[in-house]
PDB file of N, CA and C in Angstrom:
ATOM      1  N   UNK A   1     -41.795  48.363  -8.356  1.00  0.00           N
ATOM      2  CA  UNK A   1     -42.501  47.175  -8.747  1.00  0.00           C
ATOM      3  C   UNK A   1     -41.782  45.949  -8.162  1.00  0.00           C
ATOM      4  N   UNK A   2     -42.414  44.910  -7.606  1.00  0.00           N
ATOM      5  CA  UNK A   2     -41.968  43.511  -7.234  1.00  0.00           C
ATOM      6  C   UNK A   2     -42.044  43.085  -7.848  1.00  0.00           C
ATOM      7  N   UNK A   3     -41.024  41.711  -7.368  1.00  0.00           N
ATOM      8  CA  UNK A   3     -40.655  40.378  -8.860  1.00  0.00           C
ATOM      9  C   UNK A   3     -42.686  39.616  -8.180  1.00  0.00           C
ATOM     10  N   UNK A   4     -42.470  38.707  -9.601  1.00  0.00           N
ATOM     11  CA  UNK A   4     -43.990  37.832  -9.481  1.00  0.00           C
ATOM     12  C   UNK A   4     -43.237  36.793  -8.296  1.00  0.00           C
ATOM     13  N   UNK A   5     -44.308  36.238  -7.674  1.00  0.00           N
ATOM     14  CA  UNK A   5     -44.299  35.640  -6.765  1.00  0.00           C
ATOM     15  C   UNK A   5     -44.152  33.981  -7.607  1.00  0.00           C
ATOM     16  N   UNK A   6     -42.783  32.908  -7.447  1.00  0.00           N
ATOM     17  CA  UNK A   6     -43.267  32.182  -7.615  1.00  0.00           C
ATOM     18  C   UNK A   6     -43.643  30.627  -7.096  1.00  0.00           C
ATOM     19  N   UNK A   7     -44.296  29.798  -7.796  1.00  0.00           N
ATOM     20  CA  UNK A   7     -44.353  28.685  -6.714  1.00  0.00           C
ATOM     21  C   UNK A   7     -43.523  28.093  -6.341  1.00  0.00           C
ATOM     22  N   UNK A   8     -43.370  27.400  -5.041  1.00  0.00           N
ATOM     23  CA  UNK A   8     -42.225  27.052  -4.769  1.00  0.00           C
ATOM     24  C   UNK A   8     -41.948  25.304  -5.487  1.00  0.00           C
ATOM     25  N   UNK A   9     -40.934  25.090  -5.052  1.00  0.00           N
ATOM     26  CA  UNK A   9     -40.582  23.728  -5.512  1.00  0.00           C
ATOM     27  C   UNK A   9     -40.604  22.560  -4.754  1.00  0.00           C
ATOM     28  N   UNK A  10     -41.739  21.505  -5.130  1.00  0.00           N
ATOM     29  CA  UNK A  10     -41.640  20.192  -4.245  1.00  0.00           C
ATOM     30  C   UNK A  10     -40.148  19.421  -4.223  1.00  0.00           C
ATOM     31  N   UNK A  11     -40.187  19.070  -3.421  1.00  0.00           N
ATOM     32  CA  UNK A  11     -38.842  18.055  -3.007  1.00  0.00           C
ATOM     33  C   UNK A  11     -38.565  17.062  -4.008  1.00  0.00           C
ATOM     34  N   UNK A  12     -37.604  16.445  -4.193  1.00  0.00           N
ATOM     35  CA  UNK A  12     -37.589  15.406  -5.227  1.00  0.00           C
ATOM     36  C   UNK A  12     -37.564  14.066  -4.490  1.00  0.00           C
ATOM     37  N   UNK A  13     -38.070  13.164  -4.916  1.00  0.00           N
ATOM     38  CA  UNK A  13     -38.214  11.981  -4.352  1.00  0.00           C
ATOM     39  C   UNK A  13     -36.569  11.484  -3.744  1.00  0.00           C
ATOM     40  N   UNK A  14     -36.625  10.646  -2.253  1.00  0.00           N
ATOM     41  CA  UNK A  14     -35.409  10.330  -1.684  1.00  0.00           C
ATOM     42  C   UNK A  14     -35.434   9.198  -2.137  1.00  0.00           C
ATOM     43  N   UNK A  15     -33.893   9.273  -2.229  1.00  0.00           N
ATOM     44  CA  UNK A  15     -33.074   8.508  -2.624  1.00  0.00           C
ATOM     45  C   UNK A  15     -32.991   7.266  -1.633  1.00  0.00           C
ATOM     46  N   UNK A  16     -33.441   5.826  -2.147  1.00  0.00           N
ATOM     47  CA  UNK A  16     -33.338   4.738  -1.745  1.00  0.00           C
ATOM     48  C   UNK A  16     -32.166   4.419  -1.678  1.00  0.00           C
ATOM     49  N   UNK A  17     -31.725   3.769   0.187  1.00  0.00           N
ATOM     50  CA  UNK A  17     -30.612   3.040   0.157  1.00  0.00           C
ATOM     51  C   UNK A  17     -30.626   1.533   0.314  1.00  0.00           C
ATOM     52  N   UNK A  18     -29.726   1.101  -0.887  1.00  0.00           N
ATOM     53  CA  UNK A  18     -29.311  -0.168  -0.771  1.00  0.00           C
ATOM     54  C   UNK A  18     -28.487  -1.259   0.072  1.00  0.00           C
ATOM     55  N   UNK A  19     -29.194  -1.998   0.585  1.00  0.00           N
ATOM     56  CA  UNK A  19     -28.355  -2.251   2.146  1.00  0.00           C
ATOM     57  C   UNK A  19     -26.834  -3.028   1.470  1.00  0.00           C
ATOM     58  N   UNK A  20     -26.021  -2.956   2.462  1.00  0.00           N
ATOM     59  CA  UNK A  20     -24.753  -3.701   1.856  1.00  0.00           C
ATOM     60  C   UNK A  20     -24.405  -4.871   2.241  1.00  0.00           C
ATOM     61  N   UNK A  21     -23.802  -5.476   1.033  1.00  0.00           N
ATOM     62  CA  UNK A  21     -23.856  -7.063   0.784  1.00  0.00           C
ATOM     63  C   UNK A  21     -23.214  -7.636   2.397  1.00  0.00           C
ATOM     64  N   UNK A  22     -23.949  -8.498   2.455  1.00  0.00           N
ATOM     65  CA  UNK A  22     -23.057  -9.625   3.312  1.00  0.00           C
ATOM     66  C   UNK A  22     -22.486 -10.889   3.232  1.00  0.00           C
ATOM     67  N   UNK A  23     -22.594 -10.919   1.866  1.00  0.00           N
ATOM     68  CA  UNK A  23     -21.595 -12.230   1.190  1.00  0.00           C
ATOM     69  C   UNK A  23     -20.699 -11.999  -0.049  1.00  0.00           C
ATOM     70  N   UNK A  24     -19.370 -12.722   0.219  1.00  0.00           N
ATOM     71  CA  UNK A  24     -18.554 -12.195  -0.380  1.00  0.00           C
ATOM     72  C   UNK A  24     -18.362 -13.517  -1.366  1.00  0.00           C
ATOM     73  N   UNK A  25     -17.315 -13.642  -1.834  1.00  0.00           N
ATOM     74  CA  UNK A  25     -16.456 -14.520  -3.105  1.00  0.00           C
ATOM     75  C   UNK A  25     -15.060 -14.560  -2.107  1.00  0.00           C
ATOM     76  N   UNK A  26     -14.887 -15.806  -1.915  1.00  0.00           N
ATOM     77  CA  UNK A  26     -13.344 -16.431  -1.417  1.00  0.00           C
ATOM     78  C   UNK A  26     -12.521 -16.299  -1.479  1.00  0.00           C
ATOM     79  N   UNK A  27     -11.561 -15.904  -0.946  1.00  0.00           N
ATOM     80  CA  UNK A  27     -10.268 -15.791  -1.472  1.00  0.00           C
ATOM     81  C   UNK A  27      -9.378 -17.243  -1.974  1.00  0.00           C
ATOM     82  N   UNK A  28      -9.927 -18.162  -1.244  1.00  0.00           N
ATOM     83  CA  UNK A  28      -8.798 -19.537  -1.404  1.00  0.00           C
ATOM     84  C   UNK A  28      -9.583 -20.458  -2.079  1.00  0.00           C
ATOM     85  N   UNK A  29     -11.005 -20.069  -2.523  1.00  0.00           N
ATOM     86  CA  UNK A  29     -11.891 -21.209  -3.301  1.00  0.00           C
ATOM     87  C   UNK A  29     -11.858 -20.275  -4.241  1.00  0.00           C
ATOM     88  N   UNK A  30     -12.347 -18.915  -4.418  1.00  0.00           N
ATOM     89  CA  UNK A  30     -12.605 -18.223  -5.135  1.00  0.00           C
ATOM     90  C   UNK A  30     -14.447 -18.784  -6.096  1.00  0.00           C
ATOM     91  N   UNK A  31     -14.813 -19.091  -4.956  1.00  0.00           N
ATOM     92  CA  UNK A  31     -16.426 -19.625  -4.899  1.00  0.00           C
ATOM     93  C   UNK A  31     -17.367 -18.256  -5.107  1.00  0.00           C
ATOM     94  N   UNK A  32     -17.818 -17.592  -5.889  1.00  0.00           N
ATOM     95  CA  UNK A  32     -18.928 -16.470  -5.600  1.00  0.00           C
ATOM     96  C   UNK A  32     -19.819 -16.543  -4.666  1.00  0.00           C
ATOM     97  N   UNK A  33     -20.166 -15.561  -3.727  1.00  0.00           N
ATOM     98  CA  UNK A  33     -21.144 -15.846  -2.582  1.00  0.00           C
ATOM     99  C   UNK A  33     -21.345 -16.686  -1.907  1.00  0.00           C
ATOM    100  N   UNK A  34     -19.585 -17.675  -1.420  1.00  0.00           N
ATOM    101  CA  UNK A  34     -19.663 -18.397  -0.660  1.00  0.00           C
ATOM    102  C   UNK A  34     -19.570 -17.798   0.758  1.00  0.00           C
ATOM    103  N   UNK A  35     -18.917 -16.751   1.329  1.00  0.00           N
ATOM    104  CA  UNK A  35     -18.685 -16.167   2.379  1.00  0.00           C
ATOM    105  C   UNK A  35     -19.435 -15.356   3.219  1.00  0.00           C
ATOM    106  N   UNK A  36     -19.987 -15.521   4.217  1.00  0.00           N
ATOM    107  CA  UNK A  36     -21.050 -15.190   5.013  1.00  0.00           C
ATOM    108  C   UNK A  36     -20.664 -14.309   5.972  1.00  0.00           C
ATOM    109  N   UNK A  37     -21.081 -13.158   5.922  1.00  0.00           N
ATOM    110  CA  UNK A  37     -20.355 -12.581   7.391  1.00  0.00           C
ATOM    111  C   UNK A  37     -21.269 -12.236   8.449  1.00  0.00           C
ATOM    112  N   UNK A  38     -21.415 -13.071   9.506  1.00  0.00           N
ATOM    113  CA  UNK A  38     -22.028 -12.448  10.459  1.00  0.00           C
ATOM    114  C   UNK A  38     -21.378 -11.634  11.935  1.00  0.00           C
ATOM    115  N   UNK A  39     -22.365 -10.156  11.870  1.00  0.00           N
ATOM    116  CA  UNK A  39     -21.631  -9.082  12.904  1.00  0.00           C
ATOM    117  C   UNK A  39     -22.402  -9.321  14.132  1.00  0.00           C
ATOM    118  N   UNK A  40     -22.099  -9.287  15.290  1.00  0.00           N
ATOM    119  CA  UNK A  40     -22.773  -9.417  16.572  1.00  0.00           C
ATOM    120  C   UNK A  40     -22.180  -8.181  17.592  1.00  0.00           C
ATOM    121  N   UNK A  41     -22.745  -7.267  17.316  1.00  0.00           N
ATOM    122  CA  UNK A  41     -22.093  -5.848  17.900  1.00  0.00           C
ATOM    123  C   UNK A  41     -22.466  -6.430  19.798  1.00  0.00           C
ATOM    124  N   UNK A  42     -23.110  -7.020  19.991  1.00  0.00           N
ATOM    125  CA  UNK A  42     -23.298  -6.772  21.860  1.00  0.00           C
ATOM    126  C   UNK A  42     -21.709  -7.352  21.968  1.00  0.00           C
ATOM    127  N   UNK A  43     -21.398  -8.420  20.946  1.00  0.00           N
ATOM    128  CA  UNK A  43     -20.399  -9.368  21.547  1.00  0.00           C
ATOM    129  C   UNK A  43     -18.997  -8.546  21.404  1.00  0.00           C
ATOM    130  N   UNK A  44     -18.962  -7.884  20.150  1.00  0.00           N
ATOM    131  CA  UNK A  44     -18.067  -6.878  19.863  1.00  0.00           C
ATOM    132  C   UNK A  44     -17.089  -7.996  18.583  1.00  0.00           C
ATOM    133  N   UNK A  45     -17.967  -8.817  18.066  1.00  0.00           N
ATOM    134  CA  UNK A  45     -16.935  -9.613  17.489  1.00  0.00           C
ATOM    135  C   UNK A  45     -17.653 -10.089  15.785  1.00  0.00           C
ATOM    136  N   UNK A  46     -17.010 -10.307  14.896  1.00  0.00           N
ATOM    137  CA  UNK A  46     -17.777 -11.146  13.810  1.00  0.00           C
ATOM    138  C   UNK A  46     -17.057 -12.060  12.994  1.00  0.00           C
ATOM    139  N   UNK A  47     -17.702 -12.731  12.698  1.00  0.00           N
ATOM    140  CA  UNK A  47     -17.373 -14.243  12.109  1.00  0.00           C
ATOM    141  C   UNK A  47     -17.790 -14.259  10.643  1.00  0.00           C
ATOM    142  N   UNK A  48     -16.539 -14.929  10.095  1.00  0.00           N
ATOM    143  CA  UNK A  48     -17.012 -14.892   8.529  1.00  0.00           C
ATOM    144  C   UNK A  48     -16.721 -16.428   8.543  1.00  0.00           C
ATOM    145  N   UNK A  49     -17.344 -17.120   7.076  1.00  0.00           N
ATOM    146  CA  UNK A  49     -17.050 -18.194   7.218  1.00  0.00           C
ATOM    147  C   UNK A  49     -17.111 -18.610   5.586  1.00  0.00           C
ATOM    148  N   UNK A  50     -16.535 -19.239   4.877  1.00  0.00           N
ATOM    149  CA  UNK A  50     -16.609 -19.756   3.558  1.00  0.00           C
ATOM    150  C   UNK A  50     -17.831 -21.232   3.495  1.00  0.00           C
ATOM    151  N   UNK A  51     -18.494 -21.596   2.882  1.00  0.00           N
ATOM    152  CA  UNK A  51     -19.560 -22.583   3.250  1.00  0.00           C
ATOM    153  C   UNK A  51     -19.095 -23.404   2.252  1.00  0.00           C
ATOM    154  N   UNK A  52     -18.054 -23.071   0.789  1.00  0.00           N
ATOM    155  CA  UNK A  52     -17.510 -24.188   0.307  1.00  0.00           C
ATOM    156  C   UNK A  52     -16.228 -25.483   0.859  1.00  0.00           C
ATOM    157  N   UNK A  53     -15.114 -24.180   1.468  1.00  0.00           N
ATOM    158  CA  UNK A  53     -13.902 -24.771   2.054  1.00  0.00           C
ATOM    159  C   UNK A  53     -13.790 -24.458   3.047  1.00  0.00           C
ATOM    160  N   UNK A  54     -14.852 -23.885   4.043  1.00  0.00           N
ATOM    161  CA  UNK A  54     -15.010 -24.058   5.543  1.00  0.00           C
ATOM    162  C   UNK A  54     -13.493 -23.148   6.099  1.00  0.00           C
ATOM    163  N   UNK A  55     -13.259 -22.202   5.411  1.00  0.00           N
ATOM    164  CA  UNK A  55     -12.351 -21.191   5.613  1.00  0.00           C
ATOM    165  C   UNK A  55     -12.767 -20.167   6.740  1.00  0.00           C
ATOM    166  N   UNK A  56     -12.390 -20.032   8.170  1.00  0.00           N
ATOM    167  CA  UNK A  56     -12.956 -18.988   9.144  1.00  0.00           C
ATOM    168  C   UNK A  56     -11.897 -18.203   9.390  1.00  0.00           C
ATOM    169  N   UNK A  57     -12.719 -16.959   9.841  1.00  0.00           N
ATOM    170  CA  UNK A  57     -11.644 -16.089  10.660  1.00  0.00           C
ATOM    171  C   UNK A  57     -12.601 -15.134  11.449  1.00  0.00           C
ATOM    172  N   UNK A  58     -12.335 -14.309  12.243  1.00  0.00           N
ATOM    173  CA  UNK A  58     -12.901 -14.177  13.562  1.00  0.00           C
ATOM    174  C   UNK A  58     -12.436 -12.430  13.742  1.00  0.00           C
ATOM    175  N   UNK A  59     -13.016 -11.285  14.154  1.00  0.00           N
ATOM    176  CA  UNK A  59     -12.404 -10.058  14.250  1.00  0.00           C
ATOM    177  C   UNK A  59     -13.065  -9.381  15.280  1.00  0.00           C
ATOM    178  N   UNK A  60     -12.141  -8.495  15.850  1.00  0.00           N
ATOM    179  CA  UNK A  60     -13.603  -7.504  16.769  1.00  0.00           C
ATOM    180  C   UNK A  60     -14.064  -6.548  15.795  1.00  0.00           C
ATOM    181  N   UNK A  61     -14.938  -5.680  16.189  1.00  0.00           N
ATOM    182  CA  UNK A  61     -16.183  -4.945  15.838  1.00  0.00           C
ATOM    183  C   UNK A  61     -17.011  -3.757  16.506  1.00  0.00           C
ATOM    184  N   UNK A  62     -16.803  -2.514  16.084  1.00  0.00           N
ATOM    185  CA  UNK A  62     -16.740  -1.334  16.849  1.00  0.00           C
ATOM    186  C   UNK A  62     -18.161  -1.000  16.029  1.00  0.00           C
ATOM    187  N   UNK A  63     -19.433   0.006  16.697  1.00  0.00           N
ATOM    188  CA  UNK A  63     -20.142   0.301  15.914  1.00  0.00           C
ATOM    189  C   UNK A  63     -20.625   0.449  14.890  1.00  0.00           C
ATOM    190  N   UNK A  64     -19.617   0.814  13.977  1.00  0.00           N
ATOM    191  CA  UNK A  64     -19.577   1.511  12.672  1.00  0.00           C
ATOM    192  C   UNK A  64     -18.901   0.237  11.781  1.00  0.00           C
ATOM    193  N   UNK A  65     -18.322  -0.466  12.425  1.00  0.00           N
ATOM    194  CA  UNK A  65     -17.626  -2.256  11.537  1.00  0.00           C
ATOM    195  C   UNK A  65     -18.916  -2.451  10.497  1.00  0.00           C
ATOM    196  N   UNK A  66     -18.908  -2.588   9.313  1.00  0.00           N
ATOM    197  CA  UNK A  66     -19.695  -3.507   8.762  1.00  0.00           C
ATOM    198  C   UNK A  66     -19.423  -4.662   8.253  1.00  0.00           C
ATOM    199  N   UNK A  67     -20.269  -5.540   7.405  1.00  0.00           N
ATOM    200  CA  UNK A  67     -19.691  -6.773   6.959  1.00  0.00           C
ATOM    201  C   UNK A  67     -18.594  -6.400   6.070  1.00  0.00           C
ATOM    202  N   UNK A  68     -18.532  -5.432   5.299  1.00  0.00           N
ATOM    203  CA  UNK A  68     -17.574  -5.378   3.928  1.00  0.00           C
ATOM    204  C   UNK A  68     -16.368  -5.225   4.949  1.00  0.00           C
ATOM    205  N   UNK A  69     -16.309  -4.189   5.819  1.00  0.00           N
ATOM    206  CA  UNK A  69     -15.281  -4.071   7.035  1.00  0.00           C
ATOM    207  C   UNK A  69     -14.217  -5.176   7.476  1.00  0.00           C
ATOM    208  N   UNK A  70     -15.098  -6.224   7.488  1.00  0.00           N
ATOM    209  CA  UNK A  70     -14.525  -7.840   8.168  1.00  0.00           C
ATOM    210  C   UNK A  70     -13.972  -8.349   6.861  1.00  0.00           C
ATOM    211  N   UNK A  71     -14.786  -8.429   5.408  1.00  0.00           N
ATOM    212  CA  UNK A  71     -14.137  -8.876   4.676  1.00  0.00           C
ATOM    213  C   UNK A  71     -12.814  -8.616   4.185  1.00  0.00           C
ATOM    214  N   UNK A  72     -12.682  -7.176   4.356  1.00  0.00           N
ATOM    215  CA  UNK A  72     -11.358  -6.453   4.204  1.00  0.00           C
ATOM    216  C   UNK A  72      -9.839  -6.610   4.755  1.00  0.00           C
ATOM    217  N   UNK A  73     -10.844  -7.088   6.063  1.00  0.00           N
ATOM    218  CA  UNK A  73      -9.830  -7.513   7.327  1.00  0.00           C
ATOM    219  C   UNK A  73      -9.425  -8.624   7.192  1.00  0.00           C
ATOM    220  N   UNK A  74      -9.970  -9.675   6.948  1.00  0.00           N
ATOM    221  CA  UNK A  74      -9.711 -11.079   6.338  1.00  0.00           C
ATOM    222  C   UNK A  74      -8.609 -10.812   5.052  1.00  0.00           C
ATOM    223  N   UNK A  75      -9.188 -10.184   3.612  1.00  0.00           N
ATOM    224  CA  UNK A  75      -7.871 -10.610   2.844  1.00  0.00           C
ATOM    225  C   UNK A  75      -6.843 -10.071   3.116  1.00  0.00           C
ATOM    226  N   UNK A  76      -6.449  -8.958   4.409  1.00  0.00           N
ATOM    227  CA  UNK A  76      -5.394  -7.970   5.037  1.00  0.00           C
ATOM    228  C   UNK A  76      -4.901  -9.150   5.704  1.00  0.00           C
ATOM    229  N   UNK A  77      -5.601  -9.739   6.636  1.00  0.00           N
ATOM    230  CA  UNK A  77      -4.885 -11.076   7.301  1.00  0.00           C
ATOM    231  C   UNK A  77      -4.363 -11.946   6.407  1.00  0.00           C
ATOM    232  N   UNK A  78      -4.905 -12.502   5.325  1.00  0.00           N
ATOM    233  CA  UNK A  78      -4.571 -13.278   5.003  1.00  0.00           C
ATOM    234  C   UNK A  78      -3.357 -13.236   3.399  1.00  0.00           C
ATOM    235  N   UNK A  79      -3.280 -11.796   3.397  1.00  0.00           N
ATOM    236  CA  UNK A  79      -1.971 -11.381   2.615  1.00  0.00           C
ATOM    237  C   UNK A  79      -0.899 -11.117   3.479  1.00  0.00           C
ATOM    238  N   UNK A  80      -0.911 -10.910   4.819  1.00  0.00           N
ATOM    239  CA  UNK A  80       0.466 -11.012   5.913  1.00  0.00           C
ATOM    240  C   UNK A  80       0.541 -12.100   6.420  1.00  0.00           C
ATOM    241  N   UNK A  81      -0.555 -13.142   6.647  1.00  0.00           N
ATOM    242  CA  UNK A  81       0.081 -14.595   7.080  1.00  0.00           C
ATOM    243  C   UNK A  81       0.997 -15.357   5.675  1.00  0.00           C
ATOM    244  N   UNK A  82       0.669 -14.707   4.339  1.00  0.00           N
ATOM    245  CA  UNK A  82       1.568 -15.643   3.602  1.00  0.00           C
ATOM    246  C   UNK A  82       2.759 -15.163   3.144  1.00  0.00           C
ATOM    247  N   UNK A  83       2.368 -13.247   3.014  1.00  0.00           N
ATOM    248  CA  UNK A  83       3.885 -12.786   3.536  1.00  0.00           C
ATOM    249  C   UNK A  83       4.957 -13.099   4.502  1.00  0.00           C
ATOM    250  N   UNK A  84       4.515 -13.318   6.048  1.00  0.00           N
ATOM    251  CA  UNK A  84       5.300 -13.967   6.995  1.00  0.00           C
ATOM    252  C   UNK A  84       5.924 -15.029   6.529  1.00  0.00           C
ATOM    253  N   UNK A  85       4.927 -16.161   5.633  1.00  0.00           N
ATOM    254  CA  UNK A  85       5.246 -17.515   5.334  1.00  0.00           C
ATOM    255  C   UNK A  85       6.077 -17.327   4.972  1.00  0.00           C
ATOM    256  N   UNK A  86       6.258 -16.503   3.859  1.00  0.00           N
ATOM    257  CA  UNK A  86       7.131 -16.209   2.467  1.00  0.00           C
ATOM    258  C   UNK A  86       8.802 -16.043   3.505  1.00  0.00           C
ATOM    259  N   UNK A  87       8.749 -15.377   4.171  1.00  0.00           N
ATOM    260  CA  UNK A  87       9.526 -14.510   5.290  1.00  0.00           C
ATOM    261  C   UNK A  87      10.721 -15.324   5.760  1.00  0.00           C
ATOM    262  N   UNK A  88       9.833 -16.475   6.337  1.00  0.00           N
ATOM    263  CA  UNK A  88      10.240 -17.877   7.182  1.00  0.00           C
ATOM    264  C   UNK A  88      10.795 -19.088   6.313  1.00  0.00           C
ATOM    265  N   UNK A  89      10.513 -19.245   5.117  1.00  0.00           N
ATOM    266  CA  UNK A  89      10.991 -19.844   4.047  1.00  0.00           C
ATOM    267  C   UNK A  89      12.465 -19.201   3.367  1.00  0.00           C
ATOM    268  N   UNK A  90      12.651 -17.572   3.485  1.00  0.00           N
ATOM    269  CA  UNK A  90      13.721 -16.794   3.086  1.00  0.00           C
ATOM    270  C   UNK A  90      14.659 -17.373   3.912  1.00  0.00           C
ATOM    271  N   UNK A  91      14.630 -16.629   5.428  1.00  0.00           N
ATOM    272  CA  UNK A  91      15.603 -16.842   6.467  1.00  0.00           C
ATOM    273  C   UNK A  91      16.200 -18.304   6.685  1.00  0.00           C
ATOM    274  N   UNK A  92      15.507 -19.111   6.246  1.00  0.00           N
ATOM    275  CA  UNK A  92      15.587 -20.564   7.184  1.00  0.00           C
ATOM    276  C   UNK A  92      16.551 -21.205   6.463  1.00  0.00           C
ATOM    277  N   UNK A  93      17.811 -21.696   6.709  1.00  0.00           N
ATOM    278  CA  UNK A  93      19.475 -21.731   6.222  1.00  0.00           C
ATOM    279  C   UNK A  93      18.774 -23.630   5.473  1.00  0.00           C
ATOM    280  N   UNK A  94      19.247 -23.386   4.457  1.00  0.00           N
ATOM    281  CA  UNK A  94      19.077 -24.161   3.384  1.00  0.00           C
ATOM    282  C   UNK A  94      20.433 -25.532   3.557  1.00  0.00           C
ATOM    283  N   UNK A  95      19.720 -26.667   3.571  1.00  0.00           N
ATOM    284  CA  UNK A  95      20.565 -27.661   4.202  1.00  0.00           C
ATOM    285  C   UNK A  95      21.162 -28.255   2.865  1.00  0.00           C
ATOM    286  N   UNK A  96      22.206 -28.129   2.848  1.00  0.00           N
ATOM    287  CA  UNK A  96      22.998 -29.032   1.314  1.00  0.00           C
ATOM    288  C   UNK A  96      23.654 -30.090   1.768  1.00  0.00           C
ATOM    289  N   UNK A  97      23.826 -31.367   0.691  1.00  0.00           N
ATOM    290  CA  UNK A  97      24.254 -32.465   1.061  1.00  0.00           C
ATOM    291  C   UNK A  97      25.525 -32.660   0.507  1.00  0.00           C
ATOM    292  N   UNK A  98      26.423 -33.391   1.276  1.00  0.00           N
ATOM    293  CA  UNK A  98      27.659 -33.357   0.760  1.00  0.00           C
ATOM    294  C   UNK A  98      28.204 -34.844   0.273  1.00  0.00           C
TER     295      UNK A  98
END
């Protein structure tokens, strides 16, 4: 004897994707959705820009870069430029008056 034959199963509805943000919150205003990132893959480069405190920075851009990509790259830059700062303020021989 064979098993009953049964119906098969429709697909389940696909899953909608949500495109990803391209505006961020500041690091140095700390403004919500002041930061704009635009990617220009022919150029290989993208530009973010703060629209409260006119804060830029500039990165290249490989296929797969997205905006969140650049934003990442920005607070990475901009936690080693104040580390360095920090750096240059250590070393630098402290002048006393006599």
């Amino acid at each position: 004897m064979g098993k009953r034959k049964k119906s098969s199963r429709k697909p389940g509805p696909t899953r909608r994707k949500e495109p990803l943000e391209t505006t961020f919150t500041c690091i140095f205003c700390n403004h919500d959705k002041s930061v704009n990132v635009k990617v220009d893959r022919k150029e290989g480069l993208a530009q973010l820009q703060c629209r409260v405190c006119g804060q830029r920075y500039q990165g290249k851009v490989n296929h797969l870069t997205e905006p969140i990509d650049v934003y990442s790259e920005w607070i990475d830059a901009a936690d080693a430029a104040q580390k360095e700062v920090k750096d240059v303020r250590r070393s630098a021989p402290s002048v006393s008056r006599s």
